[in-house]
N, C-alpha and C. Protein backbone atom coordinates (compact mmCIF):
# COMPACT_ATOMS: atom_id res chain seq x y z
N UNK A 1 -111.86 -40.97 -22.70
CA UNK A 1 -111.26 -39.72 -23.13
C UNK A 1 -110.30 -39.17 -22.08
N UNK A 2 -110.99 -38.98 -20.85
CA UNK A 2 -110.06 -38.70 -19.77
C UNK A 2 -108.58 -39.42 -19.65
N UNK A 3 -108.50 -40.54 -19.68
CA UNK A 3 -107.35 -41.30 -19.83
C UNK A 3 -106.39 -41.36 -21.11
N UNK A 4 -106.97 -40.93 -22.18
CA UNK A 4 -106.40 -40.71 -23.25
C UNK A 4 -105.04 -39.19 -23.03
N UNK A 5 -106.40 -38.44 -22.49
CA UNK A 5 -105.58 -37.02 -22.06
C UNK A 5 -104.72 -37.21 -21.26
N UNK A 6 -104.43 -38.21 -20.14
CA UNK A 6 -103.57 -38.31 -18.96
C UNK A 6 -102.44 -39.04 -19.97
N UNK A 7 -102.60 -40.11 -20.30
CA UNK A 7 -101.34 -40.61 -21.31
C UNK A 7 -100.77 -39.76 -22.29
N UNK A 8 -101.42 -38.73 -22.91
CA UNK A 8 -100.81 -37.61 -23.44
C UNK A 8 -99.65 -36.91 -22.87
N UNK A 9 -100.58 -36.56 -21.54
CA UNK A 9 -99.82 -35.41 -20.68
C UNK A 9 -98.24 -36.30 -20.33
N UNK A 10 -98.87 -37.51 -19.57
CA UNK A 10 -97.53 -37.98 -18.89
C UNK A 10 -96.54 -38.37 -20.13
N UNK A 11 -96.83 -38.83 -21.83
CA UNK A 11 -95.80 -38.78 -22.59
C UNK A 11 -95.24 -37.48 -23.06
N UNK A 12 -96.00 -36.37 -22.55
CA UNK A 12 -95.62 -34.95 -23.08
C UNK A 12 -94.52 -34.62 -21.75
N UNK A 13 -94.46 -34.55 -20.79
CA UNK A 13 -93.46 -34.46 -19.80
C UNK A 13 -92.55 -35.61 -19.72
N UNK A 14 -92.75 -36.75 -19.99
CA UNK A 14 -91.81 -37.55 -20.09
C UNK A 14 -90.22 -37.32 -21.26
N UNK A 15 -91.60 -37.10 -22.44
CA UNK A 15 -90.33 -36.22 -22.91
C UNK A 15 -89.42 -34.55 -22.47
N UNK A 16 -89.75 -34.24 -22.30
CA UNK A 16 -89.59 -32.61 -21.54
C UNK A 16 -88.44 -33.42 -20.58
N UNK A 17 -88.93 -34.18 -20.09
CA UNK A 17 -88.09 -34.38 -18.74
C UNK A 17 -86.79 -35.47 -19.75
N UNK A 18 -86.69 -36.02 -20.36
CA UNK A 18 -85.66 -37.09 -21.57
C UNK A 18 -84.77 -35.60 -21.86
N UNK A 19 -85.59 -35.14 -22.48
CA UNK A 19 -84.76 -33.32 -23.68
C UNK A 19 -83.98 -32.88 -22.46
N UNK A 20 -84.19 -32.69 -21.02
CA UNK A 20 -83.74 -31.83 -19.90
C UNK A 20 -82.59 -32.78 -19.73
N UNK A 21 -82.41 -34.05 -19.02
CA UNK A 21 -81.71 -34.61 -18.64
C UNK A 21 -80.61 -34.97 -19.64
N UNK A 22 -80.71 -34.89 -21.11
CA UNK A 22 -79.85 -35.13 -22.31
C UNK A 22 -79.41 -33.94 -22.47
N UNK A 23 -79.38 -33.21 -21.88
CA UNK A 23 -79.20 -31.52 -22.27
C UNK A 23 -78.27 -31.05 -20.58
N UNK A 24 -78.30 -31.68 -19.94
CA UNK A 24 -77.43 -31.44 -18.40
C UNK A 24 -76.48 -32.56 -19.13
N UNK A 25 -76.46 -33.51 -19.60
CA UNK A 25 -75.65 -34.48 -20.33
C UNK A 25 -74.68 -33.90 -20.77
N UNK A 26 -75.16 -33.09 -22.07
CA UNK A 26 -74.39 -32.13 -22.84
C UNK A 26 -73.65 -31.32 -22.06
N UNK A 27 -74.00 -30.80 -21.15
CA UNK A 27 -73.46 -29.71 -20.62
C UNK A 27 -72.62 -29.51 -19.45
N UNK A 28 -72.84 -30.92 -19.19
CA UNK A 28 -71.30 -31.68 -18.08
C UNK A 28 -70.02 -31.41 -18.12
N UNK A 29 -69.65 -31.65 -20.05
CA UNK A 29 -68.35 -31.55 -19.92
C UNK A 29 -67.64 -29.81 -20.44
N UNK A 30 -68.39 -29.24 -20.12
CA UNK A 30 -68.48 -27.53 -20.49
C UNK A 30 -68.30 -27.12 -19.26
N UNK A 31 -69.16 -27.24 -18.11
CA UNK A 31 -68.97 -26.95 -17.02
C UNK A 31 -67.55 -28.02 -16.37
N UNK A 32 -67.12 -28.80 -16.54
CA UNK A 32 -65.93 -29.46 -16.41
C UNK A 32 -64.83 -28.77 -16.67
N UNK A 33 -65.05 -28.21 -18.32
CA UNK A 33 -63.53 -27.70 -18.46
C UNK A 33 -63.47 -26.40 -17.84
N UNK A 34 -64.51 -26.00 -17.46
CA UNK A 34 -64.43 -24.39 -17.08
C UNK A 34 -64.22 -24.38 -15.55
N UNK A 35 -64.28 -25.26 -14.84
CA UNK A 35 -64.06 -25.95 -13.56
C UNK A 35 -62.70 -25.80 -13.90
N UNK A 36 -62.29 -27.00 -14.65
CA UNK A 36 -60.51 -27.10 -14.56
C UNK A 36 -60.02 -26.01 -14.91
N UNK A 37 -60.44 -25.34 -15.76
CA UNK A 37 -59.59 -23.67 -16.22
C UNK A 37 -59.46 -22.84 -14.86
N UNK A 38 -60.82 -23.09 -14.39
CA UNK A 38 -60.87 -21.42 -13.49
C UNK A 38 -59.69 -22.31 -12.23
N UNK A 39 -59.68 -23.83 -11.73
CA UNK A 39 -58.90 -24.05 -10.80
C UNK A 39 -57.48 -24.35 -10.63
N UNK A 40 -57.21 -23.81 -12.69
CA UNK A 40 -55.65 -24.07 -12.99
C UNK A 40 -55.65 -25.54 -13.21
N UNK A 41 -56.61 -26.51 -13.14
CA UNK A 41 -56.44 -27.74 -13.30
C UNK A 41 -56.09 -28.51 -14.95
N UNK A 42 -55.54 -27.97 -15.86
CA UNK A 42 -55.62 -28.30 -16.66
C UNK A 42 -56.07 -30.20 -17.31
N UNK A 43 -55.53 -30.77 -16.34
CA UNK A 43 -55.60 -32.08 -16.99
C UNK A 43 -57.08 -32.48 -16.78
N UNK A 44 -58.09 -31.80 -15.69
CA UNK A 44 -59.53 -31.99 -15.33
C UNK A 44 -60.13 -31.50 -16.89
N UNK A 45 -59.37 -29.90 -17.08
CA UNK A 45 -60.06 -29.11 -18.33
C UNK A 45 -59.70 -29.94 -19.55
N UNK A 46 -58.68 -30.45 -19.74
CA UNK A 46 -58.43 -31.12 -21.49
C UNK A 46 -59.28 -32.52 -21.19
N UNK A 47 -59.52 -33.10 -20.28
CA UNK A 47 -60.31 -34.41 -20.50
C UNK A 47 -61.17 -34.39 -21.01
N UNK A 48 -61.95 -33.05 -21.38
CA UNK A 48 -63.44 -33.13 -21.53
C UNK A 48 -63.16 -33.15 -23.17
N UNK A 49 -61.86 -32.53 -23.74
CA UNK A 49 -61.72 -32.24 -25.38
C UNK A 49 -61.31 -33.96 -26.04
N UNK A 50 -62.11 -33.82 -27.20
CA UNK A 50 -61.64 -35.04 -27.90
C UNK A 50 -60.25 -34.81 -28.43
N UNK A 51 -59.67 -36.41 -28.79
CA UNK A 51 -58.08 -35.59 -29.46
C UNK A 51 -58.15 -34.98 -30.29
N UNK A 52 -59.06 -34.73 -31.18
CA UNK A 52 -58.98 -34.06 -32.81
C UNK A 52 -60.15 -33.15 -32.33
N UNK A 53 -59.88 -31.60 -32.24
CA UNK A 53 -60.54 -30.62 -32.35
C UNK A 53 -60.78 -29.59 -33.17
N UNK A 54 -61.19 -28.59 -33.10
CA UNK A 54 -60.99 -27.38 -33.69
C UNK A 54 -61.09 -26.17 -32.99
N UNK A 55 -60.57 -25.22 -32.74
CA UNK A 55 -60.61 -24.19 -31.55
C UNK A 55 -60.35 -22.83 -32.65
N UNK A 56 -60.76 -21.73 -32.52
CA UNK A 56 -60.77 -20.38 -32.46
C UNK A 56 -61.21 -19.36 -31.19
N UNK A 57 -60.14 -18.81 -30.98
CA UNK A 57 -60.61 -18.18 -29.37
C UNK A 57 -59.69 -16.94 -29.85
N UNK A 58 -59.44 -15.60 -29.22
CA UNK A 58 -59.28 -14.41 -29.43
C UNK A 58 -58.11 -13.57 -28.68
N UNK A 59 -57.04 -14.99 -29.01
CA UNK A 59 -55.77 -14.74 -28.92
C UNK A 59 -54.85 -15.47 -29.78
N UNK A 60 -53.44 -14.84 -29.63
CA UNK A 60 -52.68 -15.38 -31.20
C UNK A 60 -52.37 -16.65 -30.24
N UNK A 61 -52.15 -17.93 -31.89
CA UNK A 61 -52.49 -18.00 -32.70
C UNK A 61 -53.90 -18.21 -33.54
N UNK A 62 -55.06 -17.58 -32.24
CA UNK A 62 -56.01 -17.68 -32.53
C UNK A 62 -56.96 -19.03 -33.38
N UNK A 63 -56.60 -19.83 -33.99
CA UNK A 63 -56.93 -21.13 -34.29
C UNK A 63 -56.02 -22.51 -34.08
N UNK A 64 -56.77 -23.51 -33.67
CA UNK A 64 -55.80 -25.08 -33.48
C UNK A 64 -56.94 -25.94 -33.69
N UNK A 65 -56.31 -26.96 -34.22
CA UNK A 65 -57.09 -27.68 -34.93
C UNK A 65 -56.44 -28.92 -35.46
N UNK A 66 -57.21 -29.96 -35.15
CA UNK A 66 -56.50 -31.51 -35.06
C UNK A 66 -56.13 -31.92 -33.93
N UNK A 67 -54.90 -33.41 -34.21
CA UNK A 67 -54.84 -33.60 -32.85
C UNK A 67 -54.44 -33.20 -31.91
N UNK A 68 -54.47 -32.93 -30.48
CA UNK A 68 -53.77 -32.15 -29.53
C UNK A 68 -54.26 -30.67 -29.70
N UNK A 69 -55.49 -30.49 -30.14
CA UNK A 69 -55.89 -29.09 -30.46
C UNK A 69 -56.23 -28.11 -29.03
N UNK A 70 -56.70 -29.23 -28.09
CA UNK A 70 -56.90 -28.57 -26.96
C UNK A 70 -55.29 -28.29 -26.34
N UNK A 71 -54.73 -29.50 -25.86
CA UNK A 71 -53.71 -29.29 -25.42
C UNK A 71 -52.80 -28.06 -25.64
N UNK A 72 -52.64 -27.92 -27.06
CA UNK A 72 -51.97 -27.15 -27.92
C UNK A 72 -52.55 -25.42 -27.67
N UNK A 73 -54.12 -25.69 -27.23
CA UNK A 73 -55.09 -24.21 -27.17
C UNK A 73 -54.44 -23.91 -25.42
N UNK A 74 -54.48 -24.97 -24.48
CA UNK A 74 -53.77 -24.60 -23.35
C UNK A 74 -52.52 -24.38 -22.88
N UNK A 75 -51.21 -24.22 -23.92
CA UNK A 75 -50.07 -24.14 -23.98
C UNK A 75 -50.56 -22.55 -24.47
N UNK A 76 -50.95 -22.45 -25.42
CA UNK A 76 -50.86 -20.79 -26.12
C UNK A 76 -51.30 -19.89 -25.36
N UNK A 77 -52.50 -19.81 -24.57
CA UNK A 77 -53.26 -19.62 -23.35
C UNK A 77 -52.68 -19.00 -22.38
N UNK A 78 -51.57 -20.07 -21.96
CA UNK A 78 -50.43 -19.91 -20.68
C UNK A 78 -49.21 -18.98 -21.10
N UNK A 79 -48.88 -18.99 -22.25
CA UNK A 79 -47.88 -17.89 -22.77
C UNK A 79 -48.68 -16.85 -22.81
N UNK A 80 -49.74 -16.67 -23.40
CA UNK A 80 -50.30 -15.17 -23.43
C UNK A 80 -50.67 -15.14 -22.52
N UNK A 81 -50.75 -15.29 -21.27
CA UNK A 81 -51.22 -15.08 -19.96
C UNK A 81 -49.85 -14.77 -19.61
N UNK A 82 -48.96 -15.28 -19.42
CA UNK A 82 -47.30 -15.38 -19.24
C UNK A 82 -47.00 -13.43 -19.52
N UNK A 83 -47.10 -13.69 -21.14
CA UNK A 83 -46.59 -12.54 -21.63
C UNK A 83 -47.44 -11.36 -21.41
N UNK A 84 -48.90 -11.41 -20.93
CA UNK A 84 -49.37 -10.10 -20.52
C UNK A 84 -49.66 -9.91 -19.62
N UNK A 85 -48.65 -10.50 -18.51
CA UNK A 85 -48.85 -10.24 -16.76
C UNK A 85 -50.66 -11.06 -16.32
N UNK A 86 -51.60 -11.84 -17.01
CA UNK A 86 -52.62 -11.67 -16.92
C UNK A 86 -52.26 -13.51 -15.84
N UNK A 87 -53.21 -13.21 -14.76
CA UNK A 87 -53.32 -14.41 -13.56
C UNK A 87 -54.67 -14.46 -13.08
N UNK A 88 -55.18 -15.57 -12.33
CA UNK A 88 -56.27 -15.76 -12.00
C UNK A 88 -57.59 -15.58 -13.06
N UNK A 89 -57.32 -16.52 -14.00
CA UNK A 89 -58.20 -16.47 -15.09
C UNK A 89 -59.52 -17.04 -14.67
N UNK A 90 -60.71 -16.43 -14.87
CA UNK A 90 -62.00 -17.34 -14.20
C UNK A 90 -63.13 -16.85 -15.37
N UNK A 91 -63.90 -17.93 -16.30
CA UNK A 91 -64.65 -18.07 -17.25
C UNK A 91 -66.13 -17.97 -16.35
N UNK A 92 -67.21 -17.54 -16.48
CA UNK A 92 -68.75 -17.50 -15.69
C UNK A 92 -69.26 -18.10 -17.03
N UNK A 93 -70.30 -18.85 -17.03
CA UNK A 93 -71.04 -19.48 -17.92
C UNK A 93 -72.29 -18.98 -17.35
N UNK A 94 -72.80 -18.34 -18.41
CA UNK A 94 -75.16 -18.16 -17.97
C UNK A 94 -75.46 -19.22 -18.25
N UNK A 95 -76.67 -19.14 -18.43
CA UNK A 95 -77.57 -20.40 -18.72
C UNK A 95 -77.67 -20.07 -20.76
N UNK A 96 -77.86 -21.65 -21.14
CA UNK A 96 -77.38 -21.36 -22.23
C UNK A 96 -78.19 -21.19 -23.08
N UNK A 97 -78.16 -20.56 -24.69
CA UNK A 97 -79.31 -20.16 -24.76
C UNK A 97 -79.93 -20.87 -25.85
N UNK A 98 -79.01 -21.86 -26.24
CA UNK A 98 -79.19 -22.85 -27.64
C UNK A 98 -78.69 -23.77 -27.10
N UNK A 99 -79.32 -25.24 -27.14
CA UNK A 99 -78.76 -26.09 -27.37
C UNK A 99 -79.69 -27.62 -27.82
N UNK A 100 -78.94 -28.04 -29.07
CA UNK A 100 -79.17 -28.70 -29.98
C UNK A 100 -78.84 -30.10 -29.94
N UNK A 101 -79.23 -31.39 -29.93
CA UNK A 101 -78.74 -32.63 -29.90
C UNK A 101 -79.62 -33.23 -30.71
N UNK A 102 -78.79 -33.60 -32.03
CA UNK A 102 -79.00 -34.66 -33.04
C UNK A 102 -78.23 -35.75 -33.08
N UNK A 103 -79.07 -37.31 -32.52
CA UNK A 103 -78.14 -38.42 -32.51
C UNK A 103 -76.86 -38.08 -31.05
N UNK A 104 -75.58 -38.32 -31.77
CA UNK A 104 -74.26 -38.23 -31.01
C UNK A 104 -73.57 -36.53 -31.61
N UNK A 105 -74.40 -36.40 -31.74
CA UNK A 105 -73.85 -34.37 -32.08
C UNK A 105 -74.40 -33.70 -31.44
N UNK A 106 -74.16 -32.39 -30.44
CA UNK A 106 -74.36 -31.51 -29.87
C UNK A 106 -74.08 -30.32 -30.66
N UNK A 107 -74.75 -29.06 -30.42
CA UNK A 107 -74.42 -27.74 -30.48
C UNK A 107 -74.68 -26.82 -29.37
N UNK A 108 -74.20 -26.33 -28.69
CA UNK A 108 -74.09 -25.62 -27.33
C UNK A 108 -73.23 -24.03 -27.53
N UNK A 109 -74.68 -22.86 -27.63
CA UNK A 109 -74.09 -21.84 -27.72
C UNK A 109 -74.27 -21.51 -25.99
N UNK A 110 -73.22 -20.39 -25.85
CA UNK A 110 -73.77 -20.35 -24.22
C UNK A 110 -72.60 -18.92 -23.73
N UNK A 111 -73.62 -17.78 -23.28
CA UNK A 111 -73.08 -16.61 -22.82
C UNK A 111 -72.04 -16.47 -22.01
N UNK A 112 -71.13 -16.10 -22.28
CA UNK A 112 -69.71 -16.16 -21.21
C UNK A 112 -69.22 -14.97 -20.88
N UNK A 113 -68.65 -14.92 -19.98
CA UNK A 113 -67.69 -13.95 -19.57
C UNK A 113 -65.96 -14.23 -18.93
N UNK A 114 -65.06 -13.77 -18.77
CA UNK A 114 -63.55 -13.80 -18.78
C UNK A 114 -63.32 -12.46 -17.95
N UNK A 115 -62.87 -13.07 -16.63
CA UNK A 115 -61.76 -11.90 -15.88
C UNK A 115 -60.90 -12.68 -15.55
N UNK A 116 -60.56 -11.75 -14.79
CA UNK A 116 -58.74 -12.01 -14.60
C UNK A 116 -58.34 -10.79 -13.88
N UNK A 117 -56.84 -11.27 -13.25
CA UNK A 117 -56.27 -9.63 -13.23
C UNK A 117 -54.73 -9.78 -14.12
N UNK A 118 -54.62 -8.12 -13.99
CA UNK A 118 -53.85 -8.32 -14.68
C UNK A 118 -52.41 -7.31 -14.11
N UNK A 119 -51.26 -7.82 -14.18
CA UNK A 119 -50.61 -7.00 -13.10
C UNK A 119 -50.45 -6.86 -11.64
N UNK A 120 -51.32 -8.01 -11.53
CA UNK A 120 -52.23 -7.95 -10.24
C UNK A 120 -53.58 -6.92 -9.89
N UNK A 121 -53.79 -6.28 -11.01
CA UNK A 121 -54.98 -5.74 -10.47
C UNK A 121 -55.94 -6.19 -11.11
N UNK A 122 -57.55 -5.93 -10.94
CA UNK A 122 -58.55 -6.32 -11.27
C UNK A 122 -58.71 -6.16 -12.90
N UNK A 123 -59.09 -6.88 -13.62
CA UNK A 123 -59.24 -6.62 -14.85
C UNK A 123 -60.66 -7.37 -15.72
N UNK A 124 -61.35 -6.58 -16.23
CA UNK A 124 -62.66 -7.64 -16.60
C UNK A 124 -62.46 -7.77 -18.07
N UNK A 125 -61.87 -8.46 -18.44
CA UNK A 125 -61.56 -8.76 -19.97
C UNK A 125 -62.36 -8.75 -20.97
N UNK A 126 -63.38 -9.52 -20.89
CA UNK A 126 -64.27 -9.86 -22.02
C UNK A 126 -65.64 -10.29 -20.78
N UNK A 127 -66.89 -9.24 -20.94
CA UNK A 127 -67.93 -10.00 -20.86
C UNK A 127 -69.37 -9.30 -22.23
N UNK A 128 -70.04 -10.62 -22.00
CA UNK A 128 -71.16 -10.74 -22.83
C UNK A 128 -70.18 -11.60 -24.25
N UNK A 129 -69.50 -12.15 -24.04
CA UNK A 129 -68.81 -13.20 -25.33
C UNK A 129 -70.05 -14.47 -25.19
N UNK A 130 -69.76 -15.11 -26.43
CA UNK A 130 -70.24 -15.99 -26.91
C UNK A 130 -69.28 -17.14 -26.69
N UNK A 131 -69.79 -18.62 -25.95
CA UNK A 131 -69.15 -19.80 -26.27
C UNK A 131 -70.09 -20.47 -26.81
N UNK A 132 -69.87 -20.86 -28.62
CA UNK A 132 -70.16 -21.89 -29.17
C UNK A 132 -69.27 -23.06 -29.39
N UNK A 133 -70.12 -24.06 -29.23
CA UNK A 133 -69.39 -25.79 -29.34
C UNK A 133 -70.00 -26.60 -29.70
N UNK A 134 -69.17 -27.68 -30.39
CA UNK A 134 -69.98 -28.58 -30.84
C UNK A 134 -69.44 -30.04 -29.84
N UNK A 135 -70.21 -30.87 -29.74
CA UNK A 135 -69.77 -32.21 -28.97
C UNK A 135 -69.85 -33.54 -29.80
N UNK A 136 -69.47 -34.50 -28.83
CA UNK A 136 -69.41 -35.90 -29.86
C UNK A 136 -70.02 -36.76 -28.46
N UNK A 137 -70.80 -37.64 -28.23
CA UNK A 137 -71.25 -38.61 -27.38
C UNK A 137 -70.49 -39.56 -28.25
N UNK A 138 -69.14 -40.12 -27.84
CA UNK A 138 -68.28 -41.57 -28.20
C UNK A 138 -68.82 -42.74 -27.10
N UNK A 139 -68.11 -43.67 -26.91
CA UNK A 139 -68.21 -44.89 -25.62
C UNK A 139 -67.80 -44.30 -24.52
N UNK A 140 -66.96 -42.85 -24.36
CA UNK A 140 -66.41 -42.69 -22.86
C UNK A 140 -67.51 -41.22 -22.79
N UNK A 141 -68.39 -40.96 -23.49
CA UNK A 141 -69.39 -39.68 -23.14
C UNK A 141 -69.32 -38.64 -23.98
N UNK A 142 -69.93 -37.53 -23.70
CA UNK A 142 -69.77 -36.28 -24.74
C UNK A 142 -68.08 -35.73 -24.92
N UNK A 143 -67.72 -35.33 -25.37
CA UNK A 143 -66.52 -34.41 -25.64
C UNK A 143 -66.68 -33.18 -26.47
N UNK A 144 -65.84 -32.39 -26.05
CA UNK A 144 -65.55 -31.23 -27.28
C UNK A 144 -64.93 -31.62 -28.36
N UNK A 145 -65.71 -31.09 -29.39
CA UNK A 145 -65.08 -31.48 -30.96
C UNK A 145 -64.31 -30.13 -31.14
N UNK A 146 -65.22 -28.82 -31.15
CA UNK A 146 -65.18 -27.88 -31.30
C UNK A 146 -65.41 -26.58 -30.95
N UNK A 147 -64.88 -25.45 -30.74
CA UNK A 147 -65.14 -24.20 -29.71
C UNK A 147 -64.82 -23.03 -30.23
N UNK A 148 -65.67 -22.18 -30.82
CA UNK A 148 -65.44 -20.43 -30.60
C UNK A 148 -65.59 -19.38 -29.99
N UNK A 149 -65.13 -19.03 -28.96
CA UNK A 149 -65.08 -17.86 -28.33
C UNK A 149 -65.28 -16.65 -29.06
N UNK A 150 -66.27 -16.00 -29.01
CA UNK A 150 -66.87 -14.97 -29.63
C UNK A 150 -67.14 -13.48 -28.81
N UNK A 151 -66.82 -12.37 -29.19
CA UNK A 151 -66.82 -11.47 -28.46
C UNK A 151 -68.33 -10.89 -29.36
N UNK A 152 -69.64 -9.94 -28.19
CA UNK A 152 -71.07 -9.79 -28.66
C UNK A 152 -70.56 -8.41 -28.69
C-alpha cells in the first residue's frame, strides 16, 4: 500500500511539474515580444508572431489580420506613437492568470500594463488591461496566432 501511495504521489508531481514546464514553454514567446517592444527591437518582437495572425489592440486601425499581421500591427504602432509625441513605450506583464494548452494550441490571458511618456513627460497609459492570445507550437516552437489588448 505504502508504495502504491509513493507512485501516486511521484506521478501526481510529475505531472504538475510536465503542466509547469509546458506552460513557461507557452510563455517564452510573450515575454520575447515584450522584450523586443520595450527594447525598440522590433525584429526580436515580430519573430515570436506567426505570418498569418489576427491582432485587435486599441489604436486605429485597431484590427490586422493575415499575413504580415504583426508586422503591419508594428508599422501602425510607430505612426501612432509618431503622431502623439508618445516614446519610450514599456509593456509589464503579471503573472498570468489563464493559461490553457490543448495539443499545439495555447490560450494565454495575462494582466498588462502600458507606459510611456508622452511629450517627454511621464505618462501611464493603460494599466490593469488584459493581454489575451492564442499560440501555435509548429516545427520552429510556439508563435502568436492571435492577440487582444483589452482595457479592465
Amino acid at each position: 500500500m505504502r508504495k502504491l501511495v509513493v507512485v501516486i504521489g511521484v506521478a501526481m508531481l510529475a505531472s504538475v511539474l510536465a503542466a509547469a514546464s509546458e506552460q513557461s514553454e507557452v510563455m517564452a514567446p510573450v515575454h520575447q515580444f515584450v522584450d523586443g517592444f520595450n527594447k525598440g527591437d522590433a525584429k526580436t518582437a515580430l519573430a515570436t508572431c506567426a505570418e498569418r495572425a489576427s491582432i485587435i489592440d486599441d489604436f486605429a486601425p485597431y484590427r490586422w489580420h493575415g499575413e504580415g499581421a504583426c508586422a503591419a500591427w508594428a508599422k501602425a504602432y510607430s505612426e501612432w506613437a509618431k503622431q502623439n509625441g508618445v516614446t519610450d513605450g514599456v509593456v509589464t506583464l503579471s503573472q498570468p492568470r489563464y493559461i490553457e494548452v490543448v495539443g499545439d494550441t495555447a490560450y494565454v490571458v495575462v494582466p498588462a500594463s502600458f507606459e510611456a511618456k508622452q511629450n517627454g513627460k511621464p505618462m501611464k497609459r493603460e494599466t490593469g488591461a488584459l493581454w489575451t492570445l492564442v499560440l501555435h507550437k509548429g516545427a520552429s516552437g510556439w508563435l502568436i496566432t492571435a492577440w487582444t489588448w483589452s482595457h479592465s
